[in-house]
C-alpha atoms as a PDB file:
ATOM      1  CA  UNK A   1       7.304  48.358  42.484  1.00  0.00           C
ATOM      2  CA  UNK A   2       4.890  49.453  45.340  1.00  0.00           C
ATOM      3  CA  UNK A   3       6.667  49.914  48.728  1.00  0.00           C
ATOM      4  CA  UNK A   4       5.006  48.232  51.449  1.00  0.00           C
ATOM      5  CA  UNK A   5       3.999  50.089  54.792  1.00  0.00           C
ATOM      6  CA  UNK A   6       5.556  47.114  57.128  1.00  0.00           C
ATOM      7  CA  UNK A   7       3.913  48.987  59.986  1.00  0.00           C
ATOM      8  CA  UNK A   8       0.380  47.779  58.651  1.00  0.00           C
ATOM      9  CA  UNK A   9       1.371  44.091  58.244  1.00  0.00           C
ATOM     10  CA  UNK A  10       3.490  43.569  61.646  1.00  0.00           C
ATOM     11  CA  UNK A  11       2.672  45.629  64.674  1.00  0.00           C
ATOM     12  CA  UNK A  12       5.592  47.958  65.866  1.00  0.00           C
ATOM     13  CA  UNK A  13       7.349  48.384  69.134  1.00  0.00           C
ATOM     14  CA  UNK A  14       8.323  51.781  69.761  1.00  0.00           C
ATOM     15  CA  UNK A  15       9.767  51.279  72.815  1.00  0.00           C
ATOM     16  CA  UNK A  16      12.029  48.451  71.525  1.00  0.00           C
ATOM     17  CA  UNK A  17      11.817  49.946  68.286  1.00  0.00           C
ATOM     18  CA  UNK A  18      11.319  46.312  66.401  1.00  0.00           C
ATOM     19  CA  UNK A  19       8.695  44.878  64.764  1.00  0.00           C
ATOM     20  CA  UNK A  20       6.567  41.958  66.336  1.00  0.00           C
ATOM     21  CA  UNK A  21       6.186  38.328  64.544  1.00  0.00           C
ATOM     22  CA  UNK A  22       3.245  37.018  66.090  1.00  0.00           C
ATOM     23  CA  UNK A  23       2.684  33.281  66.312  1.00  0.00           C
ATOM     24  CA  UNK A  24      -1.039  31.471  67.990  1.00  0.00           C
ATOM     25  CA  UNK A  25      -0.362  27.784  68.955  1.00  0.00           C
ATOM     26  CA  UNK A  26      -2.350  25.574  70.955  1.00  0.00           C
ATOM     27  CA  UNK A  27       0.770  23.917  72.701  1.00  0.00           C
ATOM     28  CA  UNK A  28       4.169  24.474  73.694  1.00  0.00           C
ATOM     29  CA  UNK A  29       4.774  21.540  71.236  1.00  0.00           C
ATOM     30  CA  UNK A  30       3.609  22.778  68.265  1.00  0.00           C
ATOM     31  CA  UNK A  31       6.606  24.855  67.983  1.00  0.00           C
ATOM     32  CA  UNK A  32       9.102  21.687  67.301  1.00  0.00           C
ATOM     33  CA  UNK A  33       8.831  19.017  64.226  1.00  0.00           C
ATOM     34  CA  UNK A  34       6.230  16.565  65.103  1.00  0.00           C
ATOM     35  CA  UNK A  35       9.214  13.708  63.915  1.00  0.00           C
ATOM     36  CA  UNK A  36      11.479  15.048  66.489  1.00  0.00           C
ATOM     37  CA  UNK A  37      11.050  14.127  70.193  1.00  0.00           C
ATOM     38  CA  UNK A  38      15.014  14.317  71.448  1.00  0.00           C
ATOM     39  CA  UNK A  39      15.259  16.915  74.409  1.00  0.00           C
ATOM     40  CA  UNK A  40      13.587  20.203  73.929  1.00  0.00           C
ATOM     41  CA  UNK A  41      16.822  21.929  74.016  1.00  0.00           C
ATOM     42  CA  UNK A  42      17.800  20.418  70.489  1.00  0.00           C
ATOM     43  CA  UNK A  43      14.829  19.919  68.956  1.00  0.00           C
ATOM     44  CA  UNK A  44      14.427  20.969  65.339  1.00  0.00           C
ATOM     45  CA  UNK A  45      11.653  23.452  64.704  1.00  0.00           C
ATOM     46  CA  UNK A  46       8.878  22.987  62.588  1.00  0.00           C
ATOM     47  CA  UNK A  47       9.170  23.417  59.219  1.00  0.00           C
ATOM     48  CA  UNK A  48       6.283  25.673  58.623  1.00  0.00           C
ATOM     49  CA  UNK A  49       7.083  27.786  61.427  1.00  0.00           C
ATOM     50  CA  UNK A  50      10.961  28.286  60.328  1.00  0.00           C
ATOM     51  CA  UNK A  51       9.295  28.933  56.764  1.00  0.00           C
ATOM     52  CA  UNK A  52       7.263  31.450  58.335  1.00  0.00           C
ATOM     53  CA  UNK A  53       9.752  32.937  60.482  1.00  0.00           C
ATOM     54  CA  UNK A  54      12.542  33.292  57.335  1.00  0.00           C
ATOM     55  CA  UNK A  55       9.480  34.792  55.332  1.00  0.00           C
ATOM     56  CA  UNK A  56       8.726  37.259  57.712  1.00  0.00           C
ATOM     57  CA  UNK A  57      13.007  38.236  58.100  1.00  0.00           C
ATOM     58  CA  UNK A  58      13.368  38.341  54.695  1.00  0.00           C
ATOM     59  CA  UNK A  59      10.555  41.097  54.435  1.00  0.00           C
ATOM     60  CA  UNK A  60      11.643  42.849  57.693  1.00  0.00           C
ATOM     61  CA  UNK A  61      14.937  45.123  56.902  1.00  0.00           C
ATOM     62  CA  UNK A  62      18.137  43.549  58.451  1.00  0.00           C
ATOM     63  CA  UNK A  63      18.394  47.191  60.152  1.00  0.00           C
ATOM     64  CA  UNK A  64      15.217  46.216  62.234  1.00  0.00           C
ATOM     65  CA  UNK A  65      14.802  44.108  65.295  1.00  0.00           C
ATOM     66  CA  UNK A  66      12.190  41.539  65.856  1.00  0.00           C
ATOM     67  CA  UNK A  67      10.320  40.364  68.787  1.00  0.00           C
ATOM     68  CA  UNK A  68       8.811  36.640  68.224  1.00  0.00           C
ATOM     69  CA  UNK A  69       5.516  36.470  70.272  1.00  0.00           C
ATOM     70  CA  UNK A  70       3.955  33.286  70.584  1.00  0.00           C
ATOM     71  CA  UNK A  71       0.308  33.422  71.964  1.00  0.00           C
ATOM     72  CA  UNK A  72      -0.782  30.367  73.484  1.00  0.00           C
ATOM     73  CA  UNK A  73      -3.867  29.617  75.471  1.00  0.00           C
ATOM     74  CA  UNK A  74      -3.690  31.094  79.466  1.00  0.00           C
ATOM     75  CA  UNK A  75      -4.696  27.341  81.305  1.00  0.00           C
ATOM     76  CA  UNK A  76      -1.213  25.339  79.738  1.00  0.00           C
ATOM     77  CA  UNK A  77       1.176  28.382  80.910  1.00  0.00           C
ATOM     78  CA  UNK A  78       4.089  26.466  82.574  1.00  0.00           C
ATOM     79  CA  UNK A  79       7.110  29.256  83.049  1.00  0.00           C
ATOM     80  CA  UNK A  80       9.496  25.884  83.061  1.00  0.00           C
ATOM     81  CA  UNK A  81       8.720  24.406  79.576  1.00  0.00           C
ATOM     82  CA  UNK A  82       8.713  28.178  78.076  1.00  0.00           C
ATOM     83  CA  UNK A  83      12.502  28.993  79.046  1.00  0.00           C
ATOM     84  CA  UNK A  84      13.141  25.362  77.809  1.00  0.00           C
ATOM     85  CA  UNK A  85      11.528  26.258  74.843  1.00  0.00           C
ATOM     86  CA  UNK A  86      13.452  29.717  74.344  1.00  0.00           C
ATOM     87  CA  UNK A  87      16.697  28.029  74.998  1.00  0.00           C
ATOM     88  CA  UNK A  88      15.685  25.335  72.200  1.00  0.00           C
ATOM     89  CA  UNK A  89      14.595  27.958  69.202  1.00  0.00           C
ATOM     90  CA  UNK A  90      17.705  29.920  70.275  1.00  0.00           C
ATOM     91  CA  UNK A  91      19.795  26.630  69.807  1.00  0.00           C
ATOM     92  CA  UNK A  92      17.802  25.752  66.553  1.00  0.00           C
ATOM     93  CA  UNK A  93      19.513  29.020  65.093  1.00  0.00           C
ATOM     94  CA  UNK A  94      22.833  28.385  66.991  1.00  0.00           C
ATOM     95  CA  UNK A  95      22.786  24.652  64.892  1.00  0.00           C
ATOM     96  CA  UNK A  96      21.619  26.701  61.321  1.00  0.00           C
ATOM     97  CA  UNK A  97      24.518  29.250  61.857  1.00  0.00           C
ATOM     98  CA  UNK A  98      26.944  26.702  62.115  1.00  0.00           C
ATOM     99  CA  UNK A  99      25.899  24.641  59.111  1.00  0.00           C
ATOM    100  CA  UNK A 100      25.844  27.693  57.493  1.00  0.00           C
ATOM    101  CA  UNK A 101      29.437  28.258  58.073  1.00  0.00           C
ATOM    102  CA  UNK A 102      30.259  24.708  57.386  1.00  0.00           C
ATOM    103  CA  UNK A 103      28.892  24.621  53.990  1.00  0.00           C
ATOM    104  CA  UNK A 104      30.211  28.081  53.027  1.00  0.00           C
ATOM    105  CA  UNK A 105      33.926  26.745  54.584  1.00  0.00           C
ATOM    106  CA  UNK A 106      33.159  23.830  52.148  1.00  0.00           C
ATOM    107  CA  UNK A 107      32.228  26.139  49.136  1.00  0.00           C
ATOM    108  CA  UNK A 108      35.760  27.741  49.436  1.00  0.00           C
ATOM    109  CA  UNK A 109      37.427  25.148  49.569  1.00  0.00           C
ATOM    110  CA  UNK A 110      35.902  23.459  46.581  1.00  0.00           C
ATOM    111  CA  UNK A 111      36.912  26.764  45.268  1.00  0.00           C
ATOM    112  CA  UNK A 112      40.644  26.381  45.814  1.00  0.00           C
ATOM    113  CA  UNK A 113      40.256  22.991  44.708  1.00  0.00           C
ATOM    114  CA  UNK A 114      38.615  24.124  41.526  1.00  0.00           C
ATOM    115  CA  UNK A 115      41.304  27.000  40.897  1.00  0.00           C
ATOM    116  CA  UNK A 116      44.271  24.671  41.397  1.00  0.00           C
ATOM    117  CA  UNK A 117      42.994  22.047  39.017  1.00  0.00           C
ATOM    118  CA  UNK A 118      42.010  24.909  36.148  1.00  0.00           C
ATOM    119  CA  UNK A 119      45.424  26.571  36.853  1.00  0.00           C
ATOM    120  CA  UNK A 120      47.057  23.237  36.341  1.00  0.00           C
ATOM    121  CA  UNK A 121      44.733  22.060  33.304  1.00  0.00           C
ATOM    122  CA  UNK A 122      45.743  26.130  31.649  1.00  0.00           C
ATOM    123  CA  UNK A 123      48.685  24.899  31.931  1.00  0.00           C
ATOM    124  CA  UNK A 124      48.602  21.386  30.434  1.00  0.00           C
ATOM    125  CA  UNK A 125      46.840  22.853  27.489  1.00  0.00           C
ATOM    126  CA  UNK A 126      50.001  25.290  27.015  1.00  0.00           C
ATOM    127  CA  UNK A 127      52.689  22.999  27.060  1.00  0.00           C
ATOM    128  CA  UNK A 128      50.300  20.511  25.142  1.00  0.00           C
ATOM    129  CA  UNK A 129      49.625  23.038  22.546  1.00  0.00           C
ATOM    130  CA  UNK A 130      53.834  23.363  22.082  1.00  0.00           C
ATOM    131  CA  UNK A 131      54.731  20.070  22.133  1.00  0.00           C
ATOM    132  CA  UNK A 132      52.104  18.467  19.363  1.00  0.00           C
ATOM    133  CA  UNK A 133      52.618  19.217  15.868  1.00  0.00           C
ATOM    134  CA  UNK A 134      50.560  17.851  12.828  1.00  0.00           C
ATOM    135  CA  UNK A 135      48.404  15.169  14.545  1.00  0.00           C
ATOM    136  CA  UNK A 136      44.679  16.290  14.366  1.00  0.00           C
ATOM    137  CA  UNK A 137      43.379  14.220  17.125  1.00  0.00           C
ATOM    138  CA  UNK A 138      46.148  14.941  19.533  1.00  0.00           C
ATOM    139  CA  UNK A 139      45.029  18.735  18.742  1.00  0.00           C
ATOM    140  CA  UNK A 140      42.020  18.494  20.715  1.00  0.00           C
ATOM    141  CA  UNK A 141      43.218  17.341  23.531  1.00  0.00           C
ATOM    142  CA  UNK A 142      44.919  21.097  24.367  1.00  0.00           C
ATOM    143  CA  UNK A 143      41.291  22.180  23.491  1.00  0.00           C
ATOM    144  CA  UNK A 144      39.107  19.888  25.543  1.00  0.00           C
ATOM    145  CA  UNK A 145      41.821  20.791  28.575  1.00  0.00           C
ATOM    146  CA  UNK A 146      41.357  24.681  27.925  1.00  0.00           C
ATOM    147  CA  UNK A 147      37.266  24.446  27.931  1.00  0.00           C
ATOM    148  CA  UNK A 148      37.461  22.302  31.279  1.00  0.00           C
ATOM    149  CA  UNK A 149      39.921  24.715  32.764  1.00  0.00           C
ATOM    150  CA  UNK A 150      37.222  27.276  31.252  1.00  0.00           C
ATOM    151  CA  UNK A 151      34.378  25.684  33.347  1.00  0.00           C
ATOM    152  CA  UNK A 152      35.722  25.109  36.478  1.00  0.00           C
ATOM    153  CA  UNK A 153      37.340  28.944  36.404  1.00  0.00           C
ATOM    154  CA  UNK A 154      33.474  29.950  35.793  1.00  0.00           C
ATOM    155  CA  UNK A 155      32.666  27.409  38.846  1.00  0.00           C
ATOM    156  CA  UNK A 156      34.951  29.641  41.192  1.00  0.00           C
ATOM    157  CA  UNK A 157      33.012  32.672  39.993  1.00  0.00           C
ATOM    158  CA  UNK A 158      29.553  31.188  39.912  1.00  0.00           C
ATOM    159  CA  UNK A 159      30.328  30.210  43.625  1.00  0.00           C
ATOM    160  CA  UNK A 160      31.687  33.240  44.805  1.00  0.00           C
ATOM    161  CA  UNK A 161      29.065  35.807  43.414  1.00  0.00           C
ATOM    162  CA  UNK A 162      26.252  33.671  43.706  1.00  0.00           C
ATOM    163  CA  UNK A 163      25.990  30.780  45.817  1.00  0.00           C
ATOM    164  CA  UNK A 164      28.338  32.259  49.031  1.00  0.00           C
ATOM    165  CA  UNK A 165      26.361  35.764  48.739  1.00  0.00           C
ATOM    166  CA  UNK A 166      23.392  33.726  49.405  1.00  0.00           C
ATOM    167  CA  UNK A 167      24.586  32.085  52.386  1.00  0.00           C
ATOM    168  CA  UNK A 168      25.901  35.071  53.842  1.00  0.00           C
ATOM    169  CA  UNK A 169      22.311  36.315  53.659  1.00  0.00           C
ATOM    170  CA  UNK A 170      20.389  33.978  55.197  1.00  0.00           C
ATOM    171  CA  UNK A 171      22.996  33.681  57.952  1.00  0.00           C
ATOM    172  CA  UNK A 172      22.203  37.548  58.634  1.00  0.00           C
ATOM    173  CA  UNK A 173      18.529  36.382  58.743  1.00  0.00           C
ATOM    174  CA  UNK A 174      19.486  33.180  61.016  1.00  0.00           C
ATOM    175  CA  UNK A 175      21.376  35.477  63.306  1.00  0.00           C
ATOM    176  CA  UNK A 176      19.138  38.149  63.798  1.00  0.00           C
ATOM    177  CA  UNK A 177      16.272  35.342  64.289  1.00  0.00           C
ATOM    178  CA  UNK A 178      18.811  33.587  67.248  1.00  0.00           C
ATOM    179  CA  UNK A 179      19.262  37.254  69.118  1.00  0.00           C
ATOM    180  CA  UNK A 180      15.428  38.480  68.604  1.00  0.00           C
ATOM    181  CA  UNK A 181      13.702  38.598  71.986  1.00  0.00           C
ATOM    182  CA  UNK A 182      11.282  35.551  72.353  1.00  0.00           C
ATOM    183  CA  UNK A 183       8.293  36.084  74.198  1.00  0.00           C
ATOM    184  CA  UNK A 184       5.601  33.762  75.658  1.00  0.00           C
ATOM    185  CA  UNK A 185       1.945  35.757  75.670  1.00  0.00           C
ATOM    186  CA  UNK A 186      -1.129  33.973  77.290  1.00  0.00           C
ATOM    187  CA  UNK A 187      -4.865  34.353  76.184  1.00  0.00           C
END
């Protein structure tokens, strides 16, 4: 696979050594769901833009910093709606972090859940298995307990590799995206 020279598709900061996300919008607005109007400070943001802004973390190196510049035109500037505005996309991201942990919290705990019940179902099959002699159909039941202990068991695993490794990388992303410097530009 090619490697791609990041430096030609997002301008670079040397200074801050991080690499710029920039974003044109013709309002401060445009920024936040048009279906949300509670208080700036908890709006949710749009889902384009947080498509856009994931995209663009996901292609960026965790290692590197970003710098979100939103360019908007120079006659709506209004330094009071843009710190609002900043304190809202950095509380979007403080809100995604901490459903984030929630499900993930809720993950391992289905997890325990799901290794208590398999433990318990091994078990059942065992003593099961001991205590039934030449009855066919009573045979399978030590059999149907062992393939659902079986499942769940893979459950834990498919959760743990999979599923959790996932969250913990798009909480990296939603973290870095919460702490990278937001900056208003007029044009």
């Amino acid at each position: 696979m090619k490697k791609i020279d990041l430096k030609k598709l997002y301008s670079y900061d040397d200074k801050e050594k991080a690499f710029n996300i920039d974003i044109n919008l013709d309002y401060y607005r445009d920024v936040y769901s048009e279906w949300d109007y509670s208080p700036i400070a908890n709006r949710d943001l749009d889902e384009d833009l947080l498509d856009y802004l994931m995209s663009c973390s996901y292609e960026i190196p965790l290692k590197n910093k970003v710098i979100i510049n939103f360019y908007l035109p120079a006659n709506i500037k209004d330094e009071n709606r843009e710190k609002k505005s900043i304190i809202g996309i950095k509380n979007y991201f403080s809100y995604k972090i901490r459903k984030v942990y929630l499900k993930r919290f809720r993950m391992i705990k289905n997890t325990l859940i799901y290794l208590f019940v398999g433990i318990g179902l091994l078990l059942g099959a065992y003593m099961i298995q001991n205590i039934i002699t030449n009855n066919f159909l009573l045979q399978v039941l030590p059999e149907g307990l062992l393939i659902g202990a079986w499942v769940l068991i893979w459950e834990i695993f498919s959760i743990w590799f999979f599923q959790v490794s996932k969250l913990g990388f798009k909480l990296k992303h939603y973290k870095r995206l919460k702490n990278s410097t937001i900056i208003y530009r007029y044009v």
